[in-house]
PDB file of N, CA and C in Angstrom:
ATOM      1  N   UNK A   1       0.812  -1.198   0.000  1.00  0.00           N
ATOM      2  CA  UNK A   1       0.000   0.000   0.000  1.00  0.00           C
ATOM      3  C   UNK A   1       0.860   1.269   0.000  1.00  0.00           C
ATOM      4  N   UNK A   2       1.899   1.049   0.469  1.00  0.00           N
ATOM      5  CA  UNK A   2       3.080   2.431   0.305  1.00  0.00           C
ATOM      6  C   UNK A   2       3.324   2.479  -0.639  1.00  0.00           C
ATOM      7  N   UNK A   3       3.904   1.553  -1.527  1.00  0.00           N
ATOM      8  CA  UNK A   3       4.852   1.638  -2.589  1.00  0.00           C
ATOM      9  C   UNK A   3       3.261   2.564  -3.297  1.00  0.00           C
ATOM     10  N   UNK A   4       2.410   1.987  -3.196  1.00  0.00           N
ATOM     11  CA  UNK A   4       0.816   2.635  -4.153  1.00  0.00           C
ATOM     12  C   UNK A   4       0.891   4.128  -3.989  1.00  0.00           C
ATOM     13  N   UNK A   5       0.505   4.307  -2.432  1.00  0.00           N
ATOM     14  CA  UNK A   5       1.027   5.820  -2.342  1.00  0.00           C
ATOM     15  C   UNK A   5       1.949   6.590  -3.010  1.00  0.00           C
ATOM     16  N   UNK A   6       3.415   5.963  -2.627  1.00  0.00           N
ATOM     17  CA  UNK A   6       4.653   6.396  -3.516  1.00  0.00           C
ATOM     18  C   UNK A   6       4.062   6.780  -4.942  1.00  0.00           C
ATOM     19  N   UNK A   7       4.045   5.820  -5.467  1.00  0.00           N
ATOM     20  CA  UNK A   7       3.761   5.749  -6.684  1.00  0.00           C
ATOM     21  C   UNK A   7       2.746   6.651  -7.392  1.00  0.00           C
ATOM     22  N   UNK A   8       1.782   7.049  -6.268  1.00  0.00           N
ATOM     23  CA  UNK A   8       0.783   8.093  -6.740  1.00  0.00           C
ATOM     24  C   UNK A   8       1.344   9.562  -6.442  1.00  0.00           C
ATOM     25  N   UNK A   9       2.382   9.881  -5.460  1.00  0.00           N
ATOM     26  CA  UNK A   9       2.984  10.830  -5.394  1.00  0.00           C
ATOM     27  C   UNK A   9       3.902  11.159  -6.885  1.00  0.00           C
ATOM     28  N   UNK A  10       4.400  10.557  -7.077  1.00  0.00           N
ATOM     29  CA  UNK A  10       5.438  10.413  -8.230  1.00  0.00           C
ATOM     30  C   UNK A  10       4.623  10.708  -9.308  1.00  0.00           C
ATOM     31  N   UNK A  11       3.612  10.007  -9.536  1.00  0.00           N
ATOM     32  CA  UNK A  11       2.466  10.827 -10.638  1.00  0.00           C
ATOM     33  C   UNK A  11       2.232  11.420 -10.592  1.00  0.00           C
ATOM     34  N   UNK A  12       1.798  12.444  -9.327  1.00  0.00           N
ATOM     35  CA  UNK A  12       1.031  13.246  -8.948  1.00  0.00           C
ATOM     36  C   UNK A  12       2.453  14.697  -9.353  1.00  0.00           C
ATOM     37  N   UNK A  13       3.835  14.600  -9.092  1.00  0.00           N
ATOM     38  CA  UNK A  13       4.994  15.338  -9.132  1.00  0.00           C
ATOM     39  C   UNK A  13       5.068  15.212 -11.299  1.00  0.00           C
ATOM     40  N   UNK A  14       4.575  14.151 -11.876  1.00  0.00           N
ATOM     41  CA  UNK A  14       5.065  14.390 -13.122  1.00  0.00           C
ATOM     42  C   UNK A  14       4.245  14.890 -13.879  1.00  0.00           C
ATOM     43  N   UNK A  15       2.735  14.987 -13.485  1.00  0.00           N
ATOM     44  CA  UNK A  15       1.313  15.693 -14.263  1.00  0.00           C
ATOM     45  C   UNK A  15       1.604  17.141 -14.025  1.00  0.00           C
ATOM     46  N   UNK A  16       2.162  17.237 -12.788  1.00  0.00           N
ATOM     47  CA  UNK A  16       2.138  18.474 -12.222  1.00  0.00           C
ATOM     48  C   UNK A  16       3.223  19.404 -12.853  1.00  0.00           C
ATOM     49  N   UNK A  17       4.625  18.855 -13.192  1.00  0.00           N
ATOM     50  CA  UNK A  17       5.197  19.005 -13.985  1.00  0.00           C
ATOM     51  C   UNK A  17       5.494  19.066 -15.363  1.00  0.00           C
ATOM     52  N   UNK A  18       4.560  18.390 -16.425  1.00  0.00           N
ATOM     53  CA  UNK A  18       3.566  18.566 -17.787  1.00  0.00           C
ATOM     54  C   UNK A  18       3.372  19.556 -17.876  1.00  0.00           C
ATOM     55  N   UNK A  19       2.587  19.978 -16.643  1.00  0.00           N
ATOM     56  CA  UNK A  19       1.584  21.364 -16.411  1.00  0.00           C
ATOM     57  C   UNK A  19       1.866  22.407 -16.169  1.00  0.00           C
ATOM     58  N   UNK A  20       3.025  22.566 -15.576  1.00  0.00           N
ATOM     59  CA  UNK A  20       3.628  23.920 -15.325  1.00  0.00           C
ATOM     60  C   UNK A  20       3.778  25.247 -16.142  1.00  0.00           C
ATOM     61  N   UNK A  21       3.722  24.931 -17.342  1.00  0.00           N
ATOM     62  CA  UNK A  21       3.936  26.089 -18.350  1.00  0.00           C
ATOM     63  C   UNK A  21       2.373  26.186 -19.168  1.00  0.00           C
ATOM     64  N   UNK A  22       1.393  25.167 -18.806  1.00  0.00           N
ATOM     65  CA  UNK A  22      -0.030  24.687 -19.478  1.00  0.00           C
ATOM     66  C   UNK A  22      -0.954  25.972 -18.689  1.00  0.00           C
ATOM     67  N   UNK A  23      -1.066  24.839 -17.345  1.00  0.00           N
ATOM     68  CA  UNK A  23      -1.956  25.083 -16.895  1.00  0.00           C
ATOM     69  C   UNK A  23      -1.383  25.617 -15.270  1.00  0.00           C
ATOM     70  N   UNK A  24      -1.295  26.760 -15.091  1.00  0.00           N
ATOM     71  CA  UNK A  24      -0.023  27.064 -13.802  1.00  0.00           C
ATOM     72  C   UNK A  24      -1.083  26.497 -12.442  1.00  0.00           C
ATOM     73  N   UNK A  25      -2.476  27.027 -12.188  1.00  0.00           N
ATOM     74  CA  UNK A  25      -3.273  27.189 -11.331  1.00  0.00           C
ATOM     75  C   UNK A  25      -2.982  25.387 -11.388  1.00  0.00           C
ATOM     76  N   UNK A  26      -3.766  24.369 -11.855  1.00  0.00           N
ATOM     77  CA  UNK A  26      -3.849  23.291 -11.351  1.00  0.00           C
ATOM     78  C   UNK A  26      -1.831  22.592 -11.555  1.00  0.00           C
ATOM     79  N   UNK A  27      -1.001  22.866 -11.922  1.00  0.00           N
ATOM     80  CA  UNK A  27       0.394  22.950 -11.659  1.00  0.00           C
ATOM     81  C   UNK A  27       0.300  23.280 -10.419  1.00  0.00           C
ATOM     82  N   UNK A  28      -0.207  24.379  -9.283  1.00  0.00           N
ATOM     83  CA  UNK A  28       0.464  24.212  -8.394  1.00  0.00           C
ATOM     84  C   UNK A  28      -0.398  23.708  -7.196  1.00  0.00           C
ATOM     85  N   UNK A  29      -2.154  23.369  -7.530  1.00  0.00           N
ATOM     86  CA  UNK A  29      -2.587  22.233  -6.691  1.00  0.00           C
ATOM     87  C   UNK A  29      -1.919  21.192  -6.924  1.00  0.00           C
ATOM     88  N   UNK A  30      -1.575  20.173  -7.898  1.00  0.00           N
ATOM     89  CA  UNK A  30      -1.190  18.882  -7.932  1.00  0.00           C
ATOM     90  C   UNK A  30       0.221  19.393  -7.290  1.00  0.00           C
ATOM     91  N   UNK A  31       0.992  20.257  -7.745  1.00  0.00           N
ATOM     92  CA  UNK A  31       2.277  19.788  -6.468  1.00  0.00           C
ATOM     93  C   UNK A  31       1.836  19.823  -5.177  1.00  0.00           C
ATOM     94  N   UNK A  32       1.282  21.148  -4.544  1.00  0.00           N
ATOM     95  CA  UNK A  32       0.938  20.759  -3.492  1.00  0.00           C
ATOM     96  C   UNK A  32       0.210  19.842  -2.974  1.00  0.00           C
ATOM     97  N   UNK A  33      -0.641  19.173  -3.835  1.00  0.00           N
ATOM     98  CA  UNK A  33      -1.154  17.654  -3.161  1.00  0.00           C
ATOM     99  C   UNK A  33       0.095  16.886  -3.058  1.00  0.00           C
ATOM    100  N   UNK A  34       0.976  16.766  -4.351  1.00  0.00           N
ATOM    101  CA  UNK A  34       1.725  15.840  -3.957  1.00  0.00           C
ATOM    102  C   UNK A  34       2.979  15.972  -2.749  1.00  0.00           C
ATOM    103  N   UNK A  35       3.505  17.489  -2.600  1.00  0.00           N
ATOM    104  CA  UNK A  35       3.833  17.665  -1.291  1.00  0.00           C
ATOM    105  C   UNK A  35       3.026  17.476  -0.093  1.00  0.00           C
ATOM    106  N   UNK A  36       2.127  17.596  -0.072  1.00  0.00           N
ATOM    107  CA  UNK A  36       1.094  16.975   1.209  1.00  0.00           C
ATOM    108  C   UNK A  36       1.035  15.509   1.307  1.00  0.00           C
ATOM    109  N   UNK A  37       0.797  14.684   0.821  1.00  0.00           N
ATOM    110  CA  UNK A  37       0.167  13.975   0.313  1.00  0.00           C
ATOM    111  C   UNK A  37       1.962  13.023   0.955  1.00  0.00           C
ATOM    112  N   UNK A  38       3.263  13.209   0.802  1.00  0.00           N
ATOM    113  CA  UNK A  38       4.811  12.862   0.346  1.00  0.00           C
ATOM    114  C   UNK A  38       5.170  13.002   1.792  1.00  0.00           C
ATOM    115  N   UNK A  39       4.504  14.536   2.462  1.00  0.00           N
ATOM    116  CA  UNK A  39       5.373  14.092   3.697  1.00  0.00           C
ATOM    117  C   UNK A  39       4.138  13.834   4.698  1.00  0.00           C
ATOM    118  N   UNK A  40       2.990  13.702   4.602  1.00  0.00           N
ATOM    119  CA  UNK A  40       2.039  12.752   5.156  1.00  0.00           C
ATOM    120  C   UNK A  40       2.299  11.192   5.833  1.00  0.00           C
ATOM    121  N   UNK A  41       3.043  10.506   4.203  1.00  0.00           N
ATOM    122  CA  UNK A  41       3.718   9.301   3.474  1.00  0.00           C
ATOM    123  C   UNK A  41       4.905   9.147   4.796  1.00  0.00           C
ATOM    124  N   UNK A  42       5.961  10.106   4.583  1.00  0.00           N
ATOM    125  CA  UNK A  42       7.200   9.981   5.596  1.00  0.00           C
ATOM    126  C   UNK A  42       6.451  10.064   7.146  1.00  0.00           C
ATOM    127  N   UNK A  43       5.915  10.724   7.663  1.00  0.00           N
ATOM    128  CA  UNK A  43       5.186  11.185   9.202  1.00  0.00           C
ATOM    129  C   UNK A  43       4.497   9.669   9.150  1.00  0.00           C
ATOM    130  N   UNK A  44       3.991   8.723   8.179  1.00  0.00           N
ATOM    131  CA  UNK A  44       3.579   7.736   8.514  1.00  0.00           C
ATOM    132  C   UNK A  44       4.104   6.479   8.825  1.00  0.00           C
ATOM    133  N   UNK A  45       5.027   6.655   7.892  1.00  0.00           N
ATOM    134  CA  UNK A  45       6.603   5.573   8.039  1.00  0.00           C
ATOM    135  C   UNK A  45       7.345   5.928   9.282  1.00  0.00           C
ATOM    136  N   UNK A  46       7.364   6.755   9.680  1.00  0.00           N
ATOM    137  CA  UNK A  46       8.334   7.104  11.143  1.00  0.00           C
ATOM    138  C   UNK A  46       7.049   6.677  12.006  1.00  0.00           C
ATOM    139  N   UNK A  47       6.028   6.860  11.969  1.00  0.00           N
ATOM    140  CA  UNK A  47       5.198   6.494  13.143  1.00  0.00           C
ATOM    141  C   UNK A  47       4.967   4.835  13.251  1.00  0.00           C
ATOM    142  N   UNK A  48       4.769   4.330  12.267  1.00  0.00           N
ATOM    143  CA  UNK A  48       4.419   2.905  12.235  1.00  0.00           C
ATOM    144  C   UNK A  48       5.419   1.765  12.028  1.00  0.00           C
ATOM    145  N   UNK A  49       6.891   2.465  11.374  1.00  0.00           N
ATOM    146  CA  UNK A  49       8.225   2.187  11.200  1.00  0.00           C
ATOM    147  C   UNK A  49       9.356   2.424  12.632  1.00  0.00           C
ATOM    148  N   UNK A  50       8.713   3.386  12.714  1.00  0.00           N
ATOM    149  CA  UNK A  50      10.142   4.152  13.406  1.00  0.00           C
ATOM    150  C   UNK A  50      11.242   4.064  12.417  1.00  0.00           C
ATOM    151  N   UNK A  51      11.489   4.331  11.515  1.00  0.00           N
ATOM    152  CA  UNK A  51      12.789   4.445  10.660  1.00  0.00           C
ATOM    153  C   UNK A  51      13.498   5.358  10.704  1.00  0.00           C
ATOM    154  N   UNK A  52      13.218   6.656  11.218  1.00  0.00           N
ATOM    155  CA  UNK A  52      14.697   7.989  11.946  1.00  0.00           C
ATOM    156  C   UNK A  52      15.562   6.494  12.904  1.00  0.00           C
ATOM    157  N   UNK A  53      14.977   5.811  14.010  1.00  0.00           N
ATOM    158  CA  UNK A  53      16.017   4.999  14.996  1.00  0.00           C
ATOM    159  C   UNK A  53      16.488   3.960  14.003  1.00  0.00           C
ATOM    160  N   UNK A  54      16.013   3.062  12.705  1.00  0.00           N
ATOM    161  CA  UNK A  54      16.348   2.360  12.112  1.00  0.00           C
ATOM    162  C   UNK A  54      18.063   3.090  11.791  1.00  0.00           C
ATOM    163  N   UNK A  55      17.549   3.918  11.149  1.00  0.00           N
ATOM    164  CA  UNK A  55      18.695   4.648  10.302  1.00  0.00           C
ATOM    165  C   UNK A  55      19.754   4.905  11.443  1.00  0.00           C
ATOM    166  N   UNK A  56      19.546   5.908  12.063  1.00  0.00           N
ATOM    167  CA  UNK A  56      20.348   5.774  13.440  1.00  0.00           C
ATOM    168  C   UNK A  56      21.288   4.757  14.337  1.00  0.00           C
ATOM    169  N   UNK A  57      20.628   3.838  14.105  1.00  0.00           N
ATOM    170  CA  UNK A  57      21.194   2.199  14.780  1.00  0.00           C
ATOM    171  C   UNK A  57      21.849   1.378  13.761  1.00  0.00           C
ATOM    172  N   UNK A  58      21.780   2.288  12.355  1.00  0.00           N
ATOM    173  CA  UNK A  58      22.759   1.809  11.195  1.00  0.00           C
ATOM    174  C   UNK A  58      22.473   0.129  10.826  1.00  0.00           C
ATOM    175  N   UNK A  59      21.806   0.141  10.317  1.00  0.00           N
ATOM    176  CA  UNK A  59      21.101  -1.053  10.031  1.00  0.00           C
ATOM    177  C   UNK A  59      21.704  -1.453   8.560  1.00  0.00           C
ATOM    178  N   UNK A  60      21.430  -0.673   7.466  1.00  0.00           N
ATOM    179  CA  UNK A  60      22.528  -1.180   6.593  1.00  0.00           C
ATOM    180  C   UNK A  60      22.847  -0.072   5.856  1.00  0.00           C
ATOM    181  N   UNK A  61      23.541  -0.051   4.767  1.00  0.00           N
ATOM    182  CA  UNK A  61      24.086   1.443   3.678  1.00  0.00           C
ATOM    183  C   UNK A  61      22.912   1.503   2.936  1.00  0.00           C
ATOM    184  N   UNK A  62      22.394   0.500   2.780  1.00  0.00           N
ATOM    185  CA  UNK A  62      21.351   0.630   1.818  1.00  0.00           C
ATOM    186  C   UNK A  62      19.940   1.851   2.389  1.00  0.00           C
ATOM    187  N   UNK A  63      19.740   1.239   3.274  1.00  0.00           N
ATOM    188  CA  UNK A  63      18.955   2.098   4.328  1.00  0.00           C
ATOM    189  C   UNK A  63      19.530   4.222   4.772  1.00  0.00           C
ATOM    190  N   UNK A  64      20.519   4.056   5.110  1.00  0.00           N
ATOM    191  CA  UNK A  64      21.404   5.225   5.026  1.00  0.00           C
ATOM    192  C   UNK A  64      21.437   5.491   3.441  1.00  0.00           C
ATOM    193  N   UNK A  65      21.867   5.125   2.530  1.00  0.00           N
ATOM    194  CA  UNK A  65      21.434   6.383   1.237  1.00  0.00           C
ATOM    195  C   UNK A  65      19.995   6.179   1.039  1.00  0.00           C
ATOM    196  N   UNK A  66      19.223   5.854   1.189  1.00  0.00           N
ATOM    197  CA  UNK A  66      17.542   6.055   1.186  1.00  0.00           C
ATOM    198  C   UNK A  66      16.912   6.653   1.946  1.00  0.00           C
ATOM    199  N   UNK A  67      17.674   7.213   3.281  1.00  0.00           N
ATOM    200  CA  UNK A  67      17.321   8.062   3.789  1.00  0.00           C
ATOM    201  C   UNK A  67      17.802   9.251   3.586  1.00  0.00           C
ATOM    202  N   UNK A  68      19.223   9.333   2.960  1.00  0.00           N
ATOM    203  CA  UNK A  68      19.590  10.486   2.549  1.00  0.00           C
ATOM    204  C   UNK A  68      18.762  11.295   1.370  1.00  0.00           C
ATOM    205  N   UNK A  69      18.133  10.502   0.544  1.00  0.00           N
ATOM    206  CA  UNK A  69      17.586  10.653  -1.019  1.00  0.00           C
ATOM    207  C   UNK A  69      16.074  10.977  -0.507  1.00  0.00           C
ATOM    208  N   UNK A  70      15.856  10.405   0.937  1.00  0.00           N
ATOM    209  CA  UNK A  70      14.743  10.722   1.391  1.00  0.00           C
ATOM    210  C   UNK A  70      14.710  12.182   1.923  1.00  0.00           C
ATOM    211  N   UNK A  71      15.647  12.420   2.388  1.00  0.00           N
ATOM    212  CA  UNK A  71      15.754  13.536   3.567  1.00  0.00           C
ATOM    213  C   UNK A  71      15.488  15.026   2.252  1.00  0.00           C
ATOM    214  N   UNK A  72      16.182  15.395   1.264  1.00  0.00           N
ATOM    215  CA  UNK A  72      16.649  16.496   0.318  1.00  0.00           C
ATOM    216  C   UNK A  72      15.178  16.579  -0.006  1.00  0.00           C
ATOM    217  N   UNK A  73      14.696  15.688  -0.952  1.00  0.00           N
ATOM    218  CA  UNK A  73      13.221  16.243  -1.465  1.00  0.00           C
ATOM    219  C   UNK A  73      12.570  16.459  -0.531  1.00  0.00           C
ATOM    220  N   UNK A  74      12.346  16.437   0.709  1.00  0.00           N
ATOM    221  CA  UNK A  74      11.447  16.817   1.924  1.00  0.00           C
ATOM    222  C   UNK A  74      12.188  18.551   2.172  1.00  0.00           C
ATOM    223  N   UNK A  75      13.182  18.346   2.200  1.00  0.00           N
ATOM    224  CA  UNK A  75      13.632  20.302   2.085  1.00  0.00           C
ATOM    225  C   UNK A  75      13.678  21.167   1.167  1.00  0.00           C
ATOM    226  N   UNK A  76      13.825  20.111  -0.170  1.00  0.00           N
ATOM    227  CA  UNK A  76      13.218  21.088  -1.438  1.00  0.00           C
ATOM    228  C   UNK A  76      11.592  21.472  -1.329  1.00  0.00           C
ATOM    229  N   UNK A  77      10.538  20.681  -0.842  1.00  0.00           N
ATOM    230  CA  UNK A  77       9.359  20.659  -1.133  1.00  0.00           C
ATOM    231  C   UNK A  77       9.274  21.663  -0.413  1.00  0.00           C
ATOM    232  N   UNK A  78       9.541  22.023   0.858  1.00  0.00           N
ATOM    233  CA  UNK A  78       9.738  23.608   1.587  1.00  0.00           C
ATOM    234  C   UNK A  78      10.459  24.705   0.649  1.00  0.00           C
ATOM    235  N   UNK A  79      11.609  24.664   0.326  1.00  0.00           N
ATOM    236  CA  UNK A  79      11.895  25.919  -0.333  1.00  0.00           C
ATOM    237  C   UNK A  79      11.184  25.538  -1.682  1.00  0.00           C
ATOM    238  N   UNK A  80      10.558  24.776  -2.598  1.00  0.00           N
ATOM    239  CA  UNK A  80       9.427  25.157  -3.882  1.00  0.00           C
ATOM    240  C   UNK A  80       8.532  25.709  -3.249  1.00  0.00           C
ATOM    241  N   UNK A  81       7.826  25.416  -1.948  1.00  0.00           N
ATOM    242  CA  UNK A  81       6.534  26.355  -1.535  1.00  0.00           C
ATOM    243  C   UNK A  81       6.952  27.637  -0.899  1.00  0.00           C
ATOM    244  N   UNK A  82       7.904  27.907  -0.646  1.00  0.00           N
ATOM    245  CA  UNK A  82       8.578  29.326  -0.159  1.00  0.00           C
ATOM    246  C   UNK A  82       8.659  30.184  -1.365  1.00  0.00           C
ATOM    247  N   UNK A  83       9.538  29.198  -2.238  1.00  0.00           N
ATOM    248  CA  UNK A  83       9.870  30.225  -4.167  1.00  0.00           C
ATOM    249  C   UNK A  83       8.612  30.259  -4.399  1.00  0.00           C
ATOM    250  N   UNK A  84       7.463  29.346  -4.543  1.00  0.00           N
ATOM    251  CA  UNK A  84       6.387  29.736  -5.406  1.00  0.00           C
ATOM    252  C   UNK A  84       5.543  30.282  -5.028  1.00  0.00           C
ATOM    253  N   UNK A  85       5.303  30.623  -3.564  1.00  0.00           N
ATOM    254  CA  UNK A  85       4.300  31.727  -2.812  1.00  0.00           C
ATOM    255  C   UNK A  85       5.368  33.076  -3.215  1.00  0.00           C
ATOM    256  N   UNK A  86       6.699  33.076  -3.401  1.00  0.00           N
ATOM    257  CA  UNK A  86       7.222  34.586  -3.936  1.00  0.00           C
ATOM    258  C   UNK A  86       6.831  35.043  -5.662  1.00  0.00           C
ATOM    259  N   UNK A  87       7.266  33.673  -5.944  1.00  0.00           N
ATOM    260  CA  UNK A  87       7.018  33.954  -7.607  1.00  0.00           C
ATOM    261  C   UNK A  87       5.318  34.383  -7.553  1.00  0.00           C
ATOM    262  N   UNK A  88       4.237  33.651  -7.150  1.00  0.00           N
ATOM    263  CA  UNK A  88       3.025  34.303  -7.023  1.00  0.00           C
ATOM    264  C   UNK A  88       2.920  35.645  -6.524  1.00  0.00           C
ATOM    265  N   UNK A  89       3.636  35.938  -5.756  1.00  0.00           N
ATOM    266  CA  UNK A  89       3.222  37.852  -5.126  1.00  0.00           C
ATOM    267  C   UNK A  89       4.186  38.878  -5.784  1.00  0.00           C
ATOM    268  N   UNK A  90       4.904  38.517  -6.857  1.00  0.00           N
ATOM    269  CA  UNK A  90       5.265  39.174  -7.673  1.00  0.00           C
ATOM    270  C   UNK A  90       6.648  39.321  -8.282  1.00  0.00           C
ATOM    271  N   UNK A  91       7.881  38.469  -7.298  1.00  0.00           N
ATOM    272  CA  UNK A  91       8.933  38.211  -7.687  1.00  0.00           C
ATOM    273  C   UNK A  91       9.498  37.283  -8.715  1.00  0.00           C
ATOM    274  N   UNK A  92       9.207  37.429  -9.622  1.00  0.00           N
ATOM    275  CA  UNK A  92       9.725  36.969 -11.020  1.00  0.00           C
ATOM    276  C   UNK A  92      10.865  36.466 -10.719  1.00  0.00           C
ATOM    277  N   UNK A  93      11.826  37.176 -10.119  1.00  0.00           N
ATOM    278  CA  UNK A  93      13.267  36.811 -10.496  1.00  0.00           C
ATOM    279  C   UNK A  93      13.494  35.323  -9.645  1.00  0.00           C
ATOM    280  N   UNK A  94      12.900  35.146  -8.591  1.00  0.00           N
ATOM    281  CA  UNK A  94      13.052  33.862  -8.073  1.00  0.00           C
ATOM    282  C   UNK A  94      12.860  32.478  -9.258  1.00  0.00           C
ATOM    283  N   UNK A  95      12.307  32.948 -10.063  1.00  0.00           N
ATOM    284  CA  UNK A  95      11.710  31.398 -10.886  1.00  0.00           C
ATOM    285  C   UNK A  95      12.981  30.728 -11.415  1.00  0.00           C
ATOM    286  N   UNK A  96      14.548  31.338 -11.273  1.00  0.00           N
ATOM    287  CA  UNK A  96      15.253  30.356 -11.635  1.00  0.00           C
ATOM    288  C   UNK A  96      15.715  29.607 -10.402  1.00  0.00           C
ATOM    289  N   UNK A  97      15.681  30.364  -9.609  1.00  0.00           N
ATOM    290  CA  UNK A  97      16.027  29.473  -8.349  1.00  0.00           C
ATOM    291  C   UNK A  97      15.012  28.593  -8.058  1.00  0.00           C
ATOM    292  N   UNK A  98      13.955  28.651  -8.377  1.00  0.00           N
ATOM    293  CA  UNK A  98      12.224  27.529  -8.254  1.00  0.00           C
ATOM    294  C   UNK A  98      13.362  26.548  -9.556  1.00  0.00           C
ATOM    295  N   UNK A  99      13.313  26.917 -10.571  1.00  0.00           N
ATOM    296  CA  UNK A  99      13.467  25.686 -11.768  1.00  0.00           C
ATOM    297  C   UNK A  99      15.021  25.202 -10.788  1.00  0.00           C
ATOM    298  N   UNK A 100      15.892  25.643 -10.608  1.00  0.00           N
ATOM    299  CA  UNK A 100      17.427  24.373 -10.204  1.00  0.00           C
ATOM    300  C   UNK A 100      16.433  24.155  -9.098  1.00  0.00           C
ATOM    301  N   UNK A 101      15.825  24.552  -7.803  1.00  0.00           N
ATOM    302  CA  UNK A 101      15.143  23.511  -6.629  1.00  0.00           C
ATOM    303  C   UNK A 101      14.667  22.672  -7.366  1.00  0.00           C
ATOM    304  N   UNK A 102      13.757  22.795  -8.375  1.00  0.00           N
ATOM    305  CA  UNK A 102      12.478  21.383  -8.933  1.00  0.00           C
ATOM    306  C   UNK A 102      13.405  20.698  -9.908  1.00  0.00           C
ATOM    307  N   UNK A 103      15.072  21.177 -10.213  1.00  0.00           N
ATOM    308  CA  UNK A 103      15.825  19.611 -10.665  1.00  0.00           C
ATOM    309  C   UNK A 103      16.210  19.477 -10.102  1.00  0.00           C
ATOM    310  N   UNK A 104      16.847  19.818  -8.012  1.00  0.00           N
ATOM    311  CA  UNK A 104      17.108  18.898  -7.875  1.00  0.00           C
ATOM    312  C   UNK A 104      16.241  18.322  -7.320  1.00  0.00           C
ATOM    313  N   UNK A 105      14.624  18.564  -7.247  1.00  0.00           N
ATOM    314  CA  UNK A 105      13.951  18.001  -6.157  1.00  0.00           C
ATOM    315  C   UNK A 105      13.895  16.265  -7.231  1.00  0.00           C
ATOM    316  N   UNK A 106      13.700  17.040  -8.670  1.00  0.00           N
ATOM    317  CA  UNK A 106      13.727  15.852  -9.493  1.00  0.00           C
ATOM    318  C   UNK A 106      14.772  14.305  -9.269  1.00  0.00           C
ATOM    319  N   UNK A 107      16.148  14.770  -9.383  1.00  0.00           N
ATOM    320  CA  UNK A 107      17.208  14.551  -8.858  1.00  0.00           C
ATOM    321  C   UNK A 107      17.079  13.222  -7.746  1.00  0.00           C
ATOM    322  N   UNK A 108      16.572  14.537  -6.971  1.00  0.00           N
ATOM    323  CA  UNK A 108      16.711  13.300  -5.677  1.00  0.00           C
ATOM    324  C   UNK A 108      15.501  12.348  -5.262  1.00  0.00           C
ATOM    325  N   UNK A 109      14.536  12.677  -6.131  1.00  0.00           N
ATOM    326  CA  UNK A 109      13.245  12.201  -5.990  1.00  0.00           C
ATOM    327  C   UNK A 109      13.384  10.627  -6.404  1.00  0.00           C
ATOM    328  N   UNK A 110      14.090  10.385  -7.854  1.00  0.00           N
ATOM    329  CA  UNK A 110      14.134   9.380  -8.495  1.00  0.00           C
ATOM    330  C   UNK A 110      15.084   8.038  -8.032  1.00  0.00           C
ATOM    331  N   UNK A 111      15.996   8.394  -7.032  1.00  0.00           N
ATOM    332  CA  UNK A 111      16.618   7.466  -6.273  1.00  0.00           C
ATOM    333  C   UNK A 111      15.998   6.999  -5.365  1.00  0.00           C
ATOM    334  N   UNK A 112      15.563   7.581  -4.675  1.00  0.00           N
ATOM    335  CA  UNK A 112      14.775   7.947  -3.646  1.00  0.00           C
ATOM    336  C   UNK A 112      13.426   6.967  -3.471  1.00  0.00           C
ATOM    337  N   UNK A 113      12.948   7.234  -4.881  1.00  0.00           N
ATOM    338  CA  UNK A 113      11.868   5.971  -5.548  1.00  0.00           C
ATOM    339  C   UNK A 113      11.955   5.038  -5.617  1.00  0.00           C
ATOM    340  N   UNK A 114      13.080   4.829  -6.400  1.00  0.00           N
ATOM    341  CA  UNK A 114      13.978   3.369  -6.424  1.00  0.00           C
ATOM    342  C   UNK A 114      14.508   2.544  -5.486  1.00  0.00           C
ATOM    343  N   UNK A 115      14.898   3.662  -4.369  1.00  0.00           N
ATOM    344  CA  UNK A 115      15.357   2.200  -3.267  1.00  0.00           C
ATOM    345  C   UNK A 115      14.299   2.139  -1.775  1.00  0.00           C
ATOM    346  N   UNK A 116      13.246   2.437  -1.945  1.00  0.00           N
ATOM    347  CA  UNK A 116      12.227   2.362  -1.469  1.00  0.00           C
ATOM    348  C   UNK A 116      11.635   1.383  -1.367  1.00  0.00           C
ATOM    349  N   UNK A 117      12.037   0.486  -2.787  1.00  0.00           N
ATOM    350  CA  UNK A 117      11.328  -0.527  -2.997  1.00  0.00           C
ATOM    351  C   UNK A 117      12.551  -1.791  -2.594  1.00  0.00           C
ATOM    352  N   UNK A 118      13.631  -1.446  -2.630  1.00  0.00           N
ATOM    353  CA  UNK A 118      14.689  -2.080  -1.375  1.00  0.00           C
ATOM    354  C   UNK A 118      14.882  -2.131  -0.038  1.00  0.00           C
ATOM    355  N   UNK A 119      14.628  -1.454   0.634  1.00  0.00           N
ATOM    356  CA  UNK A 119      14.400  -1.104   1.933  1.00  0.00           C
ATOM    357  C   UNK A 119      13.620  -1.896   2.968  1.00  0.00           C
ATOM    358  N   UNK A 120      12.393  -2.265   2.079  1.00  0.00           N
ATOM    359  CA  UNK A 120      10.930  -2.429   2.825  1.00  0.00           C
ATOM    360  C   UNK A 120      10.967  -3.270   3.990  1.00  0.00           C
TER     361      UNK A 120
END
């Protein structure tokens, strides 16, 4: 049922991304669902996992870079909603710093995906 979630986040990050230059208004509901929706996902895995003490108690490398790949897109998804509440109230000039955050949120998203499904 996670990996489903996952997996609907990840859709939910590439429609949304289609859309960005389309359709901006539903571009930036679907990210923000899928940022809601992503660290919902993590707050649920630490509660029913405990995986911050997994990682901590060094369980394996595999686990440690999946949490690392985990950790970055959870601080990009904060600074994209910081840049894009500026780019909305009128600061233009931020949108290149929004586009390098959303490659690397891209970046780190896609590893991140991948060993998720190693981990379990």
């Amino acid at each position: 049922m996670l990996h489903l979630a996952s997996s609907f986040v990840v859709l939910l990050l590439g429609v949304g991304l289609w859309l960005r230059h389309r359709v901006r208004s539903l571009h930036l509901r679907l990210m923000i669902s899928a940022f809601v929706l992503d660290v919902r996902l993590v707050i649920y895995i630490e509660i029913s996992r405990h995986s911050v003490e997994k990682v901590v108690t060094g369980i394996s490398p595999m686990i440690w870079f999946h949490a690392e790949f985990r950790g970055v897109p959870l601080l990009c998804y904060v600074a994209m909603i910081l840049l894009g509440g500026g780019i909305l109230s009128g600061r233009g000039a931020l949108r290149e710093l929004a586009s390098q955050c959303g490659s690397d949120l891209r970046g780190f998203t896609k590893p991140e995906y991948v060993t998720s499904y190693m981990v379990v």
